[in-house]
PDB file of N, CA and C in Angstrom:
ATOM      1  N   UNK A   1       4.279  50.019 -22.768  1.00  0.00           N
ATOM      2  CA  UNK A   1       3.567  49.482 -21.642  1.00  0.00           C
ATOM      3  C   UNK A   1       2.683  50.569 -21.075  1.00  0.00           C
ATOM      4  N   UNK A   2       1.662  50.284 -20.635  1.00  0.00           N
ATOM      5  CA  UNK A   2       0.752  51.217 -20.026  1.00  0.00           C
ATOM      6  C   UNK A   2       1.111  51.707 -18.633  1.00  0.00           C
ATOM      7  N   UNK A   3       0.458  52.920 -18.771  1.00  0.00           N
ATOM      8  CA  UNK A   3       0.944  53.487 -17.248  1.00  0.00           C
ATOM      9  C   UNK A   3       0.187  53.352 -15.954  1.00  0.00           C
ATOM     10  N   UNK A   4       0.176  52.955 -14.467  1.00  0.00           N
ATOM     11  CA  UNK A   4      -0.381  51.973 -13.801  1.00  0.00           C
ATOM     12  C   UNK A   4      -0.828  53.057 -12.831  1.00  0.00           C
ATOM     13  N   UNK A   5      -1.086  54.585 -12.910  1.00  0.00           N
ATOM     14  CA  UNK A   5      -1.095  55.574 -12.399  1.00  0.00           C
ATOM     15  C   UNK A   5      -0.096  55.970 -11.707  1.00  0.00           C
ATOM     16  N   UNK A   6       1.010  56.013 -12.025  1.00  0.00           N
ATOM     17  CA  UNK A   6       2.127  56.650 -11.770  1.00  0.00           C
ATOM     18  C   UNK A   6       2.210  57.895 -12.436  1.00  0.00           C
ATOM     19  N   UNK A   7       3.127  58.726 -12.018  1.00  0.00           N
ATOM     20  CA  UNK A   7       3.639  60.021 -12.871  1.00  0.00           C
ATOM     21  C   UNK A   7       4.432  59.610 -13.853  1.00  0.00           C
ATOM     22  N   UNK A   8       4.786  60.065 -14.831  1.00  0.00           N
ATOM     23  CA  UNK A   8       5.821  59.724 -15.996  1.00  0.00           C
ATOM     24  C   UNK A   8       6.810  60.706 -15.149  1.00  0.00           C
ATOM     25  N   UNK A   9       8.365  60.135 -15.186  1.00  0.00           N
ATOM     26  CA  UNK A   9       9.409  61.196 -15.000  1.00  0.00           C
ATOM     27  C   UNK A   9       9.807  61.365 -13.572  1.00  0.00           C
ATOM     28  N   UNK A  10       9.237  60.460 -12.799  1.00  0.00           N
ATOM     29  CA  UNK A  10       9.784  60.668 -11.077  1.00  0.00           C
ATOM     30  C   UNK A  10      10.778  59.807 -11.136  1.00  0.00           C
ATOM     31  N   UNK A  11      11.611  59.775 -10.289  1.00  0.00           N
ATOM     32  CA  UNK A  11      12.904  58.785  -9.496  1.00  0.00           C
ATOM     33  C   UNK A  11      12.178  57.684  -8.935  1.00  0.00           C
ATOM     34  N   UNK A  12      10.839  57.443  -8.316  1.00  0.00           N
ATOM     35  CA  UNK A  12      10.629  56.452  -7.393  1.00  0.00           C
ATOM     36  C   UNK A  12      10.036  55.593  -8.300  1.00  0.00           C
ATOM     37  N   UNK A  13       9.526  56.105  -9.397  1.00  0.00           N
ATOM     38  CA  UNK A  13       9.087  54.763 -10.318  1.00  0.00           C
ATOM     39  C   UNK A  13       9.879  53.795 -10.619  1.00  0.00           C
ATOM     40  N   UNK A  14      11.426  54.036 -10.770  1.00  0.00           N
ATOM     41  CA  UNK A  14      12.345  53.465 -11.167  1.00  0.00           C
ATOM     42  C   UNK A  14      12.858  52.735  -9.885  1.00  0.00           C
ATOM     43  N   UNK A  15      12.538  52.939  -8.863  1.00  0.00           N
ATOM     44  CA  UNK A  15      12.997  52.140  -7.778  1.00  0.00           C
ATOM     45  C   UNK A  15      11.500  51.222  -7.646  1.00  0.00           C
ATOM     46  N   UNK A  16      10.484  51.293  -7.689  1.00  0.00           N
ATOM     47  CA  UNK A  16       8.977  50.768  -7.436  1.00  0.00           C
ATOM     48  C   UNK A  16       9.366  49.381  -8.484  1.00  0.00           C
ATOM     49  N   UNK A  17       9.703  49.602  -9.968  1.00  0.00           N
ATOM     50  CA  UNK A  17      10.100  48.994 -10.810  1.00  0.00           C
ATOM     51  C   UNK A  17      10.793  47.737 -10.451  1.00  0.00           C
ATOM     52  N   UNK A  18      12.239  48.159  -9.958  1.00  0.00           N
ATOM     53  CA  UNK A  18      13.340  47.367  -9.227  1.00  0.00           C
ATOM     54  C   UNK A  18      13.294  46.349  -7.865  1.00  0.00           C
ATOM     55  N   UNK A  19      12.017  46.961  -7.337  1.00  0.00           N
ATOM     56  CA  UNK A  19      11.579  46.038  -5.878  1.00  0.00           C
ATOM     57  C   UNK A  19      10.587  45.263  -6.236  1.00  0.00           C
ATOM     58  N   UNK A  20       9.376  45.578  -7.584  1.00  0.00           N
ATOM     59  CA  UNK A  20       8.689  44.515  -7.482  1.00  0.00           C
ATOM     60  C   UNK A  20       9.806  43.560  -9.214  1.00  0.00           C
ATOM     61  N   UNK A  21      10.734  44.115  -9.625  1.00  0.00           N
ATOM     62  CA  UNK A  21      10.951  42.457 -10.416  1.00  0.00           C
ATOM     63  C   UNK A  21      11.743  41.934  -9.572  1.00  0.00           C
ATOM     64  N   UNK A  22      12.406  42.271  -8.059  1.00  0.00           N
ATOM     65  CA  UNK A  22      12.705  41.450  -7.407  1.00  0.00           C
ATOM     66  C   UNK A  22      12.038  40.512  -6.706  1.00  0.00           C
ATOM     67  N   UNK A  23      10.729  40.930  -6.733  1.00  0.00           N
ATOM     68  CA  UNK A  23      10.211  40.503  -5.756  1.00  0.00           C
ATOM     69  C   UNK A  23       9.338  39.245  -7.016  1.00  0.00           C
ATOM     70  N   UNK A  24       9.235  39.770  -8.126  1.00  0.00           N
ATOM     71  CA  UNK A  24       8.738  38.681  -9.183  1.00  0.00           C
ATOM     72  C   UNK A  24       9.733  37.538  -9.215  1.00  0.00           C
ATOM     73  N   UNK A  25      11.048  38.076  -9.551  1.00  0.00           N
ATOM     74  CA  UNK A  25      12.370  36.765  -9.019  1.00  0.00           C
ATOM     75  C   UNK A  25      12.274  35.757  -7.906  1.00  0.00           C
ATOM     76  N   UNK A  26      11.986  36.591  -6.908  1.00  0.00           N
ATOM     77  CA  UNK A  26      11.884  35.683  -5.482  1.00  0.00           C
ATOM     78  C   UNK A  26      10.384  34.602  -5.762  1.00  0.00           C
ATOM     79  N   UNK A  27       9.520  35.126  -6.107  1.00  0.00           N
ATOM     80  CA  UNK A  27       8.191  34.912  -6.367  1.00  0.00           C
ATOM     81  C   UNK A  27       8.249  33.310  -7.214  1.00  0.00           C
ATOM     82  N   UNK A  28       9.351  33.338  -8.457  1.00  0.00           N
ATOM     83  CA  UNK A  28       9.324  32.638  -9.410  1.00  0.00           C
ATOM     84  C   UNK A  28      10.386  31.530  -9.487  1.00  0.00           C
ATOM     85  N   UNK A  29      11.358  31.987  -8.349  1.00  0.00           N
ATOM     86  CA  UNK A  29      12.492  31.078  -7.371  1.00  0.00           C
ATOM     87  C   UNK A  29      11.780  30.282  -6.798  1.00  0.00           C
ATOM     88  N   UNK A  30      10.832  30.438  -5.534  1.00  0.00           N
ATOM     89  CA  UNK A  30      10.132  29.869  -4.901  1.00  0.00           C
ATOM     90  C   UNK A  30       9.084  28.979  -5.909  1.00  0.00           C
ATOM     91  N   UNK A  31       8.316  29.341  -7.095  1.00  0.00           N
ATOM     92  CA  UNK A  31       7.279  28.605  -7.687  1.00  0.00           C
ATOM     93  C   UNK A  31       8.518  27.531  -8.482  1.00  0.00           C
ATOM     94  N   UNK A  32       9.788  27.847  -8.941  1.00  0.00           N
ATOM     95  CA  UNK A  32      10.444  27.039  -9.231  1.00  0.00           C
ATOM     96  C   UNK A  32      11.013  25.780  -8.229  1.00  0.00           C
ATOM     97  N   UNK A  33      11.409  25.797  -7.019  1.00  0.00           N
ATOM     98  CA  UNK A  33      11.621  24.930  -6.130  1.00  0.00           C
ATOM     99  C   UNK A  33      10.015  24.192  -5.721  1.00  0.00           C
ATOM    100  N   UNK A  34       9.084  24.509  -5.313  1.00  0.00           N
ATOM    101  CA  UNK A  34       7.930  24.041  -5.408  1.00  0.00           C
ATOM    102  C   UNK A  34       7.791  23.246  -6.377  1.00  0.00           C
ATOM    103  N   UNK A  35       7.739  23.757  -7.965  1.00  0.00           N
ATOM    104  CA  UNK A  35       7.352  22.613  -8.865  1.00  0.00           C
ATOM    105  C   UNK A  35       8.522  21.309  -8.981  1.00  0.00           C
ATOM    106  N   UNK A  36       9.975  21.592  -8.405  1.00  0.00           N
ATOM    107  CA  UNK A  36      11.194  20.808  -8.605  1.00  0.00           C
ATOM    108  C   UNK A  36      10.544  19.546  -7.033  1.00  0.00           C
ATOM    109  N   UNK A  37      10.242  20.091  -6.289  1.00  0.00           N
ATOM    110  CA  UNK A  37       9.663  19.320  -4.826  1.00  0.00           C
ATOM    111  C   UNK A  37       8.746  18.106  -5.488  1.00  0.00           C
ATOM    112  N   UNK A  38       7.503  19.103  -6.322  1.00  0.00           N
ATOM    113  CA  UNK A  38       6.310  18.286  -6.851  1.00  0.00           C
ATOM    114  C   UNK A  38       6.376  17.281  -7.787  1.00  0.00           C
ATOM    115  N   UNK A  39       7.473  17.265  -8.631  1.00  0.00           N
ATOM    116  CA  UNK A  39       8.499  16.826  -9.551  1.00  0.00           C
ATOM    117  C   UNK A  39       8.867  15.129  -8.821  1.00  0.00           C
ATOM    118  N   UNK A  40       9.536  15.639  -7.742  1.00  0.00           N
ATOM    119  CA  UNK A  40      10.412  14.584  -6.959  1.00  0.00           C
ATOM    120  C   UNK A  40       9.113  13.943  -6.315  1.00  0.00           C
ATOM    121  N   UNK A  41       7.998  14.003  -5.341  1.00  0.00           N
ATOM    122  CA  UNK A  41       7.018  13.401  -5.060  1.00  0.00           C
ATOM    123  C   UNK A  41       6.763  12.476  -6.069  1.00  0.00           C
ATOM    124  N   UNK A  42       6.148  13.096  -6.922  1.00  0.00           N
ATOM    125  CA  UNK A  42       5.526  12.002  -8.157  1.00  0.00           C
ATOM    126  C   UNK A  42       5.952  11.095  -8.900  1.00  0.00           C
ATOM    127  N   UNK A  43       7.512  11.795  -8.570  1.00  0.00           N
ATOM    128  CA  UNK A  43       7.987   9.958  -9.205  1.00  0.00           C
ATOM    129  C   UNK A  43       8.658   9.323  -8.044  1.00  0.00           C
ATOM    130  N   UNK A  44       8.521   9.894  -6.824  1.00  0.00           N
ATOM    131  CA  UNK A  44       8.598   8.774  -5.803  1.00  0.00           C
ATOM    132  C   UNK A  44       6.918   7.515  -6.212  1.00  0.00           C
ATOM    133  N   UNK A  45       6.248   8.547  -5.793  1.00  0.00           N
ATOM    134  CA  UNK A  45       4.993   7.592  -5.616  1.00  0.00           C
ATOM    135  C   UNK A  45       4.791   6.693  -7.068  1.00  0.00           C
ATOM    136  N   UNK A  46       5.928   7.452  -8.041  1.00  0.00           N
ATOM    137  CA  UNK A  46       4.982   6.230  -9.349  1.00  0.00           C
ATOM    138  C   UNK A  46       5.990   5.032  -9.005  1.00  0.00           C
ATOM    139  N   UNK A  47       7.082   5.607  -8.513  1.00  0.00           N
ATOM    140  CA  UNK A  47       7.783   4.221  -7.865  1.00  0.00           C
ATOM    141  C   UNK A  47       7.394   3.426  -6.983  1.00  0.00           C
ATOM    142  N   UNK A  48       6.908   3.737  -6.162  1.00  0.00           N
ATOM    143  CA  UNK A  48       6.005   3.161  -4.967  1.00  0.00           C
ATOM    144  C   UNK A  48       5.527   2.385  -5.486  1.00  0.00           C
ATOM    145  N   UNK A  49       4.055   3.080  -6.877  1.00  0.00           N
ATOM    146  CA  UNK A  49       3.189   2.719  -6.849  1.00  0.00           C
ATOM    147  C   UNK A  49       3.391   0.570  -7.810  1.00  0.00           C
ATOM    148  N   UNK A  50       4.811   1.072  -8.565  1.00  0.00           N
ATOM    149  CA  UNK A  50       5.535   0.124  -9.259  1.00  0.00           C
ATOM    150  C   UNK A  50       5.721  -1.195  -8.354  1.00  0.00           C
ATOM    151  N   UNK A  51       6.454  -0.625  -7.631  1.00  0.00           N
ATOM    152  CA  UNK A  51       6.712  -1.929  -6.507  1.00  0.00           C
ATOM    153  C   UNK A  51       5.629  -2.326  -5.409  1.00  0.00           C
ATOM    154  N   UNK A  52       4.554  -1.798  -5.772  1.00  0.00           N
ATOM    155  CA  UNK A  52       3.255  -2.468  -5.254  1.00  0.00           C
ATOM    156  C   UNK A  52       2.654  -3.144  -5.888  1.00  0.00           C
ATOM    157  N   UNK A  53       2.483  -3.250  -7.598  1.00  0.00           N
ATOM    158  CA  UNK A  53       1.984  -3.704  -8.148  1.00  0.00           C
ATOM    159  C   UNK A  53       3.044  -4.790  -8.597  1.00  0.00           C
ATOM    160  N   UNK A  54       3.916  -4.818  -8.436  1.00  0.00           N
ATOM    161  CA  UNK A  54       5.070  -6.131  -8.571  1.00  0.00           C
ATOM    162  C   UNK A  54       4.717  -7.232  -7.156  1.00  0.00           C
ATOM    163  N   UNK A  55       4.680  -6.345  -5.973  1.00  0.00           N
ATOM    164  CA  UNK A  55       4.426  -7.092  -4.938  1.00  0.00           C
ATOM    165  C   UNK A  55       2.677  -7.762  -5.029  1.00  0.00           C
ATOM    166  N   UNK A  56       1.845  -7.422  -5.722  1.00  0.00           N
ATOM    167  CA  UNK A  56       0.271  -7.756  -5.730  1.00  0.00           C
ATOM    168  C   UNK A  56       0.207  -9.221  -6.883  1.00  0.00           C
ATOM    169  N   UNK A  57       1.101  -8.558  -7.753  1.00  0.00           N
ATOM    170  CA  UNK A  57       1.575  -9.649  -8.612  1.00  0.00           C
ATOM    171  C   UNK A  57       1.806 -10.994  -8.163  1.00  0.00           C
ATOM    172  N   UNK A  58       2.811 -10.884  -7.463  1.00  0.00           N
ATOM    173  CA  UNK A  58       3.541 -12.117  -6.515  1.00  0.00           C
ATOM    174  C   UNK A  58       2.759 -12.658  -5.756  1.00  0.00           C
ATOM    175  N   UNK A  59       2.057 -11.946  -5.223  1.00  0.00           N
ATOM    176  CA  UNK A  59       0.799 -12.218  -4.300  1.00  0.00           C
ATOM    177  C   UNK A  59      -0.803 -13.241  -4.435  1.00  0.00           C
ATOM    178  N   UNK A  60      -0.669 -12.622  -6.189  1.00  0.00           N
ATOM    179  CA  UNK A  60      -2.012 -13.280  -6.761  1.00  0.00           C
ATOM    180  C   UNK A  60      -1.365 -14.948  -7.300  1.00  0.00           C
ATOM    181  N   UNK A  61      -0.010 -14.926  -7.754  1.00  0.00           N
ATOM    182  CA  UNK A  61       0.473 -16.286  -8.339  1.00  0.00           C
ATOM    183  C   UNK A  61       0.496 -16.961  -7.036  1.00  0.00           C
ATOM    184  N   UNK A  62       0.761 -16.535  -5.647  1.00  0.00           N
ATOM    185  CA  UNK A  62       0.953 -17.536  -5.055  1.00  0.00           C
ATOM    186  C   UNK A  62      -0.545 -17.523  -4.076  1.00  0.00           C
ATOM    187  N   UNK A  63      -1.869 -17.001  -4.253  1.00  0.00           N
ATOM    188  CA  UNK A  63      -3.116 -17.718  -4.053  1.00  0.00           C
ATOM    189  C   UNK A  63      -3.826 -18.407  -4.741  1.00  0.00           C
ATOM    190  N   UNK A  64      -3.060 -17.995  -5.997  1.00  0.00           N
ATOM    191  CA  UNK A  64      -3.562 -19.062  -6.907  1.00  0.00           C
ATOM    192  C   UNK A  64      -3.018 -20.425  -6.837  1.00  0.00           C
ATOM    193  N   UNK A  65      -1.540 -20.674  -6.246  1.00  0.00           N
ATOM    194  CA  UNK A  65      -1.329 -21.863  -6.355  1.00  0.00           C
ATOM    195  C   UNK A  65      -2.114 -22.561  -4.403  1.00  0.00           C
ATOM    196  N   UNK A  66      -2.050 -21.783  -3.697  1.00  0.00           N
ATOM    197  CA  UNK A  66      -2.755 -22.338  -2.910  1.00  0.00           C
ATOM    198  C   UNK A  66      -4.206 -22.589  -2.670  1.00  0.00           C
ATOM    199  N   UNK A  67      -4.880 -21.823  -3.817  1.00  0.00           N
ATOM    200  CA  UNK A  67      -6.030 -22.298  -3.982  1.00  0.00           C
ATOM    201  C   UNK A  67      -6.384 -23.668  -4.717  1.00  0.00           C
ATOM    202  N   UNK A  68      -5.259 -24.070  -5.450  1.00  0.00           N
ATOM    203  CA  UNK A  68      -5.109 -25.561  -5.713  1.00  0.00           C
ATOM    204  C   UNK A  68      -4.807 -26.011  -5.051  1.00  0.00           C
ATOM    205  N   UNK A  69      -3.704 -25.997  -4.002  1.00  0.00           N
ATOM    206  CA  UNK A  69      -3.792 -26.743  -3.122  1.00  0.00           C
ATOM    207  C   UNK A  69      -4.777 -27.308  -2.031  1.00  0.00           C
ATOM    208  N   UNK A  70      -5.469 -26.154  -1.716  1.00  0.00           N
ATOM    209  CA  UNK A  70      -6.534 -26.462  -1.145  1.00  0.00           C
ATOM    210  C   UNK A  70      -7.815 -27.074  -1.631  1.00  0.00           C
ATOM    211  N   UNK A  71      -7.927 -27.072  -2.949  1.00  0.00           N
ATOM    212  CA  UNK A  71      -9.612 -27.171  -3.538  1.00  0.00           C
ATOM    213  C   UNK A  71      -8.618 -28.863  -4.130  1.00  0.00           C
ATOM    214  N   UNK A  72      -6.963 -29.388  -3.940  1.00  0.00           N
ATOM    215  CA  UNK A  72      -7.451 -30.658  -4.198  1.00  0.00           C
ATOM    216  C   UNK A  72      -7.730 -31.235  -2.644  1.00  0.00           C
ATOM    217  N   UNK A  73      -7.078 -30.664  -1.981  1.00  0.00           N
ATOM    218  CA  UNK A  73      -7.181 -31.190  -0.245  1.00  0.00           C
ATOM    219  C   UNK A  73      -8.676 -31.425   0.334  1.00  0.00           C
ATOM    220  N   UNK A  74      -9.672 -30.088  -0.362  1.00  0.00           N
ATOM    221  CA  UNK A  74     -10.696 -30.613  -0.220  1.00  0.00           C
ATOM    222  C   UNK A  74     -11.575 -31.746  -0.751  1.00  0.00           C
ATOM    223  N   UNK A  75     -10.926 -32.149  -2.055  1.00  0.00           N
ATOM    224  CA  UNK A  75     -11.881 -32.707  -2.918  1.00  0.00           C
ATOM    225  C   UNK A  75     -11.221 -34.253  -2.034  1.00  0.00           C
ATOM    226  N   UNK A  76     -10.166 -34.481  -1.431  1.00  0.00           N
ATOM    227  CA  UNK A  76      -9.437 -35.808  -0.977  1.00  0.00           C
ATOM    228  C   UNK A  76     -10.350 -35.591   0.245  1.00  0.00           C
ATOM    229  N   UNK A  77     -10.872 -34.962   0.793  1.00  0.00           N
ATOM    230  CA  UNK A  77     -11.565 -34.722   2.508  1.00  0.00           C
ATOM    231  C   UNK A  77     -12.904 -35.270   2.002  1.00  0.00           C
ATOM    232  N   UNK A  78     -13.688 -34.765   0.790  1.00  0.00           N
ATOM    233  CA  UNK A  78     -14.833 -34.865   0.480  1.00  0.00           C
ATOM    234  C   UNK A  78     -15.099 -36.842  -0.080  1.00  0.00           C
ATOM    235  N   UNK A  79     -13.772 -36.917  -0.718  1.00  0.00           N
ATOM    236  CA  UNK A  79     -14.132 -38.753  -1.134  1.00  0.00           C
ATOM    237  C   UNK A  79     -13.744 -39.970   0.190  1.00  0.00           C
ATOM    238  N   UNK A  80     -13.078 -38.920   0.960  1.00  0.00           N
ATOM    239  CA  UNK A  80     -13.064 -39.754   2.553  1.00  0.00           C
ATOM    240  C   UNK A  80     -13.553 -39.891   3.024  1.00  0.00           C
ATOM    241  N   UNK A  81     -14.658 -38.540   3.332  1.00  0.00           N
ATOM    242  CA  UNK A  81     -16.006 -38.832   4.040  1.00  0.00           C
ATOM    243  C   UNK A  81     -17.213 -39.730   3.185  1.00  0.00           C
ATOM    244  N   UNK A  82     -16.891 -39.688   1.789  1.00  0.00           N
ATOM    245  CA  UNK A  82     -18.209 -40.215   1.069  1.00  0.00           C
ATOM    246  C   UNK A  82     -17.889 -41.629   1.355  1.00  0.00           C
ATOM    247  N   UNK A  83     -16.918 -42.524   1.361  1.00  0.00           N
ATOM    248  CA  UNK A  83     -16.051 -43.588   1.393  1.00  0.00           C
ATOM    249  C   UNK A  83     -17.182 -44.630   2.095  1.00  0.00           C
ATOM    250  N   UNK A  84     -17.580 -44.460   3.412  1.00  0.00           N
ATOM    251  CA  UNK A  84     -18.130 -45.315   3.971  1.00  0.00           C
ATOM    252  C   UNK A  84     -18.306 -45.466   5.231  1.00  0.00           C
ATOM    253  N   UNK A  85     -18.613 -46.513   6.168  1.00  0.00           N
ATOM    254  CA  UNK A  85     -18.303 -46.266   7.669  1.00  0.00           C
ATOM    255  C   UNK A  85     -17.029 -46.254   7.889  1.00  0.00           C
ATOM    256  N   UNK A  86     -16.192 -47.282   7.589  1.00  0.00           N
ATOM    257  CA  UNK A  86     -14.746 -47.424   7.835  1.00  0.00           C
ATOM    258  C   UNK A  86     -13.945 -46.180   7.779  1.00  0.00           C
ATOM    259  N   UNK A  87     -13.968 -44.820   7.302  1.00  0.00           N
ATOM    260  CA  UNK A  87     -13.486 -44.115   7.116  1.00  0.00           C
ATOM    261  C   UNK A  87     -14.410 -42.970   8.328  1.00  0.00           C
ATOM    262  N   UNK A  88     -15.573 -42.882   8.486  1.00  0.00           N
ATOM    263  CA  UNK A  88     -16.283 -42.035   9.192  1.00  0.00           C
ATOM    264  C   UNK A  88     -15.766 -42.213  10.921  1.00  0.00           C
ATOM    265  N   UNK A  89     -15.767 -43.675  11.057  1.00  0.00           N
ATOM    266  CA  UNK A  89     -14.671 -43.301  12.766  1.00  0.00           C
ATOM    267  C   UNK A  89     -13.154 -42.878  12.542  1.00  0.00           C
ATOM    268  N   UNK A  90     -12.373 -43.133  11.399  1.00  0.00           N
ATOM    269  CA  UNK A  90     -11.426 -42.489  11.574  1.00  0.00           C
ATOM    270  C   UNK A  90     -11.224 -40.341  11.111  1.00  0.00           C
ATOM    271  N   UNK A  91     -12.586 -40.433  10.685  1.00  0.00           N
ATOM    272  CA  UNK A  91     -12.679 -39.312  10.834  1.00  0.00           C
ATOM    273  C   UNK A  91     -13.276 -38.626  12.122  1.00  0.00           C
ATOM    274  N   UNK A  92     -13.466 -39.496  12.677  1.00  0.00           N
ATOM    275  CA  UNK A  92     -13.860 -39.077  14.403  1.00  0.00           C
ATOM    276  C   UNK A  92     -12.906 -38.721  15.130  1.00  0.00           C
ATOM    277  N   UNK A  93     -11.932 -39.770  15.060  1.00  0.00           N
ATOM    278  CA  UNK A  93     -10.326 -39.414  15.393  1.00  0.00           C
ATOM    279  C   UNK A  93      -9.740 -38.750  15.066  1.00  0.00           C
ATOM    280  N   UNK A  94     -10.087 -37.989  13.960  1.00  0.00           N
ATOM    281  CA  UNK A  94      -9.082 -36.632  13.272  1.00  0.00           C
ATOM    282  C   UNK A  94      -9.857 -35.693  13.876  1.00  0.00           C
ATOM    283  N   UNK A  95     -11.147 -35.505  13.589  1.00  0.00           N
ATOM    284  CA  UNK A  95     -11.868 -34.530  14.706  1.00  0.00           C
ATOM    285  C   UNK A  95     -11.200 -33.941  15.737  1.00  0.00           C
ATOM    286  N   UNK A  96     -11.329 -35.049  16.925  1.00  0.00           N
ATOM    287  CA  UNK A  96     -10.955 -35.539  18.168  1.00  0.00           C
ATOM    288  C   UNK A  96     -10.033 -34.889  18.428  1.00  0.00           C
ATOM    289  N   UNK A  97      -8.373 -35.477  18.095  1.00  0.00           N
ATOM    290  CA  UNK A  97      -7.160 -35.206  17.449  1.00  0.00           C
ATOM    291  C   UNK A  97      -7.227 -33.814  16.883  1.00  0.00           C
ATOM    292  N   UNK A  98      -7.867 -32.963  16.602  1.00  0.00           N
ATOM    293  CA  UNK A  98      -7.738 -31.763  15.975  1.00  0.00           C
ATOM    294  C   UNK A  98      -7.993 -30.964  17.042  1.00  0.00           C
ATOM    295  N   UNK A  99      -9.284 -31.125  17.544  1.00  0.00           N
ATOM    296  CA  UNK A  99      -9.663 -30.266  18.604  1.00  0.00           C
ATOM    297  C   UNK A  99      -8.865 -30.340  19.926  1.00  0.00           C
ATOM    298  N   UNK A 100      -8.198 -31.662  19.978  1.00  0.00           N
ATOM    299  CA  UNK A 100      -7.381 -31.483  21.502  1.00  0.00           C
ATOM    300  C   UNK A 100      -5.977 -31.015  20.843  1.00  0.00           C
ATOM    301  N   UNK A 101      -5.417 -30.667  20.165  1.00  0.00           N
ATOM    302  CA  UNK A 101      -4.311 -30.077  19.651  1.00  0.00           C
ATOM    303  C   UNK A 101      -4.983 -28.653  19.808  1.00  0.00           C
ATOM    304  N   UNK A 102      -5.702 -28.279  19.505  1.00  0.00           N
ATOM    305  CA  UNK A 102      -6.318 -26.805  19.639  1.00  0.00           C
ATOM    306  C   UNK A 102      -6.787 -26.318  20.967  1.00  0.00           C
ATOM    307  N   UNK A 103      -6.878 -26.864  21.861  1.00  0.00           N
ATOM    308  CA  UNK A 103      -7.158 -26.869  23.479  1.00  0.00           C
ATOM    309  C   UNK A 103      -5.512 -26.759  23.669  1.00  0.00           C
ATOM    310  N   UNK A 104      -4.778 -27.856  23.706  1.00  0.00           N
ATOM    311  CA  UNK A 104      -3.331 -27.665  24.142  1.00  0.00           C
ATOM    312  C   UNK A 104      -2.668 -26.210  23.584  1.00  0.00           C
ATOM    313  N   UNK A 105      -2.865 -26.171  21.892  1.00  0.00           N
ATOM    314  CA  UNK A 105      -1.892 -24.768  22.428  1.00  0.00           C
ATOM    315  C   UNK A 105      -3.112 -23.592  22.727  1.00  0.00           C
ATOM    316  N   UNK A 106      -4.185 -24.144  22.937  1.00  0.00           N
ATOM    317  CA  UNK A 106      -4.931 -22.454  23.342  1.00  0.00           C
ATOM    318  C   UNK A 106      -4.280 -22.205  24.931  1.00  0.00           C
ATOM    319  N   UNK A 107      -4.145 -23.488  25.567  1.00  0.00           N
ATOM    320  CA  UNK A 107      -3.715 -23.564  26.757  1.00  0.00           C
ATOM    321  C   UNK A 107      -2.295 -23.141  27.272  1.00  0.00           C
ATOM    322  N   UNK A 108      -0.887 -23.192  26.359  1.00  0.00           N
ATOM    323  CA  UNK A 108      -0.146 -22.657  26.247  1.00  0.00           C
ATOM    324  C   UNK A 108       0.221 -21.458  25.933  1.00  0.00           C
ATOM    325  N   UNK A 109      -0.457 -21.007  24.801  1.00  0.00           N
ATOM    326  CA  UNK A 109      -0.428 -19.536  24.843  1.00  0.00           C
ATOM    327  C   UNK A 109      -0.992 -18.925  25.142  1.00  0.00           C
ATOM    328  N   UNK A 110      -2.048 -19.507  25.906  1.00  0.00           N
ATOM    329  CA  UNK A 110      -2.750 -18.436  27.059  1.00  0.00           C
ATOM    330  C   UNK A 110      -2.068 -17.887  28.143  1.00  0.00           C
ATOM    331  N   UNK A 111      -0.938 -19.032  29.060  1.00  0.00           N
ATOM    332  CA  UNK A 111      -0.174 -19.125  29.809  1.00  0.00           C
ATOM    333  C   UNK A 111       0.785 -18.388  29.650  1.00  0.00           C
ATOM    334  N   UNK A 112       1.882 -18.195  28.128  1.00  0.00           N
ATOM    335  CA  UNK A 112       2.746 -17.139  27.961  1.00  0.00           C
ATOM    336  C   UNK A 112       2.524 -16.145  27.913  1.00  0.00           C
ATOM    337  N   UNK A 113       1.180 -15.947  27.419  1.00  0.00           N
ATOM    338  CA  UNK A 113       0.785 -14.173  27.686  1.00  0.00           C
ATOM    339  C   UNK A 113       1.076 -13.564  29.127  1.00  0.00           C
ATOM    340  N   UNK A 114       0.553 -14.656  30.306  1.00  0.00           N
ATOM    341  CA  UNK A 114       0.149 -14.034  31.004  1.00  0.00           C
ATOM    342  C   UNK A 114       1.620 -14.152  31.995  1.00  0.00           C
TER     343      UNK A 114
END
């Protein structure tokens, strides 16, 4: 090994020696718990990231089934209104009926707030 400008043959080299491979130990203790930390993160988060994509999953099957539900609900709204007059006043009444259900509870839970 090369010499780092030290003297060859003193006592303190041999102690200089002894404090820094301790201090390489401590050095390489610490980079060892660090990478064991970084270790444990990453497969938290690939777990995470698992049960998010299980939960997005679940998520997309069930807009998909309510997007059928809805696109037939609309297509039954759309041949009611095409239907005729007979159907156009009772769609006045659902109107009607919709909007005063929506006044009543705006009116109620305006009231519990306050």
């Amino acid at each position: 090994m090369a010499s780092w400008n030290r003297p060859s043959g003193s006592g303190n080299s041999s102690k200089t020696e002894l404090m820094m491979e301790a201090e390489n130990d401590r050095l390489a203790d610490q980079l060892a718990a660090k990478v064991s930390r970084l270790k444990m993160i990453s497969i938290d988060v690939k777990d995470d990231v698992e049960n998010q994509n299980k939960y997005l999953d679940g998520m997309d099957t069930d807009f998909m089934s309510t997007t059928g539900l809805l696109g037939g609900t609309v297509s039954r709204f759309n041949n009611m209104v095409a239907a005729g007059r007979g159907n156009r006043k009772m769609m006045c009444y659902l109107i009607g009926i919709l909007v005063a259900l929506f006044l009543v509870l705006y009116f109620f839970l305006s009231r519990t707030k306050t």
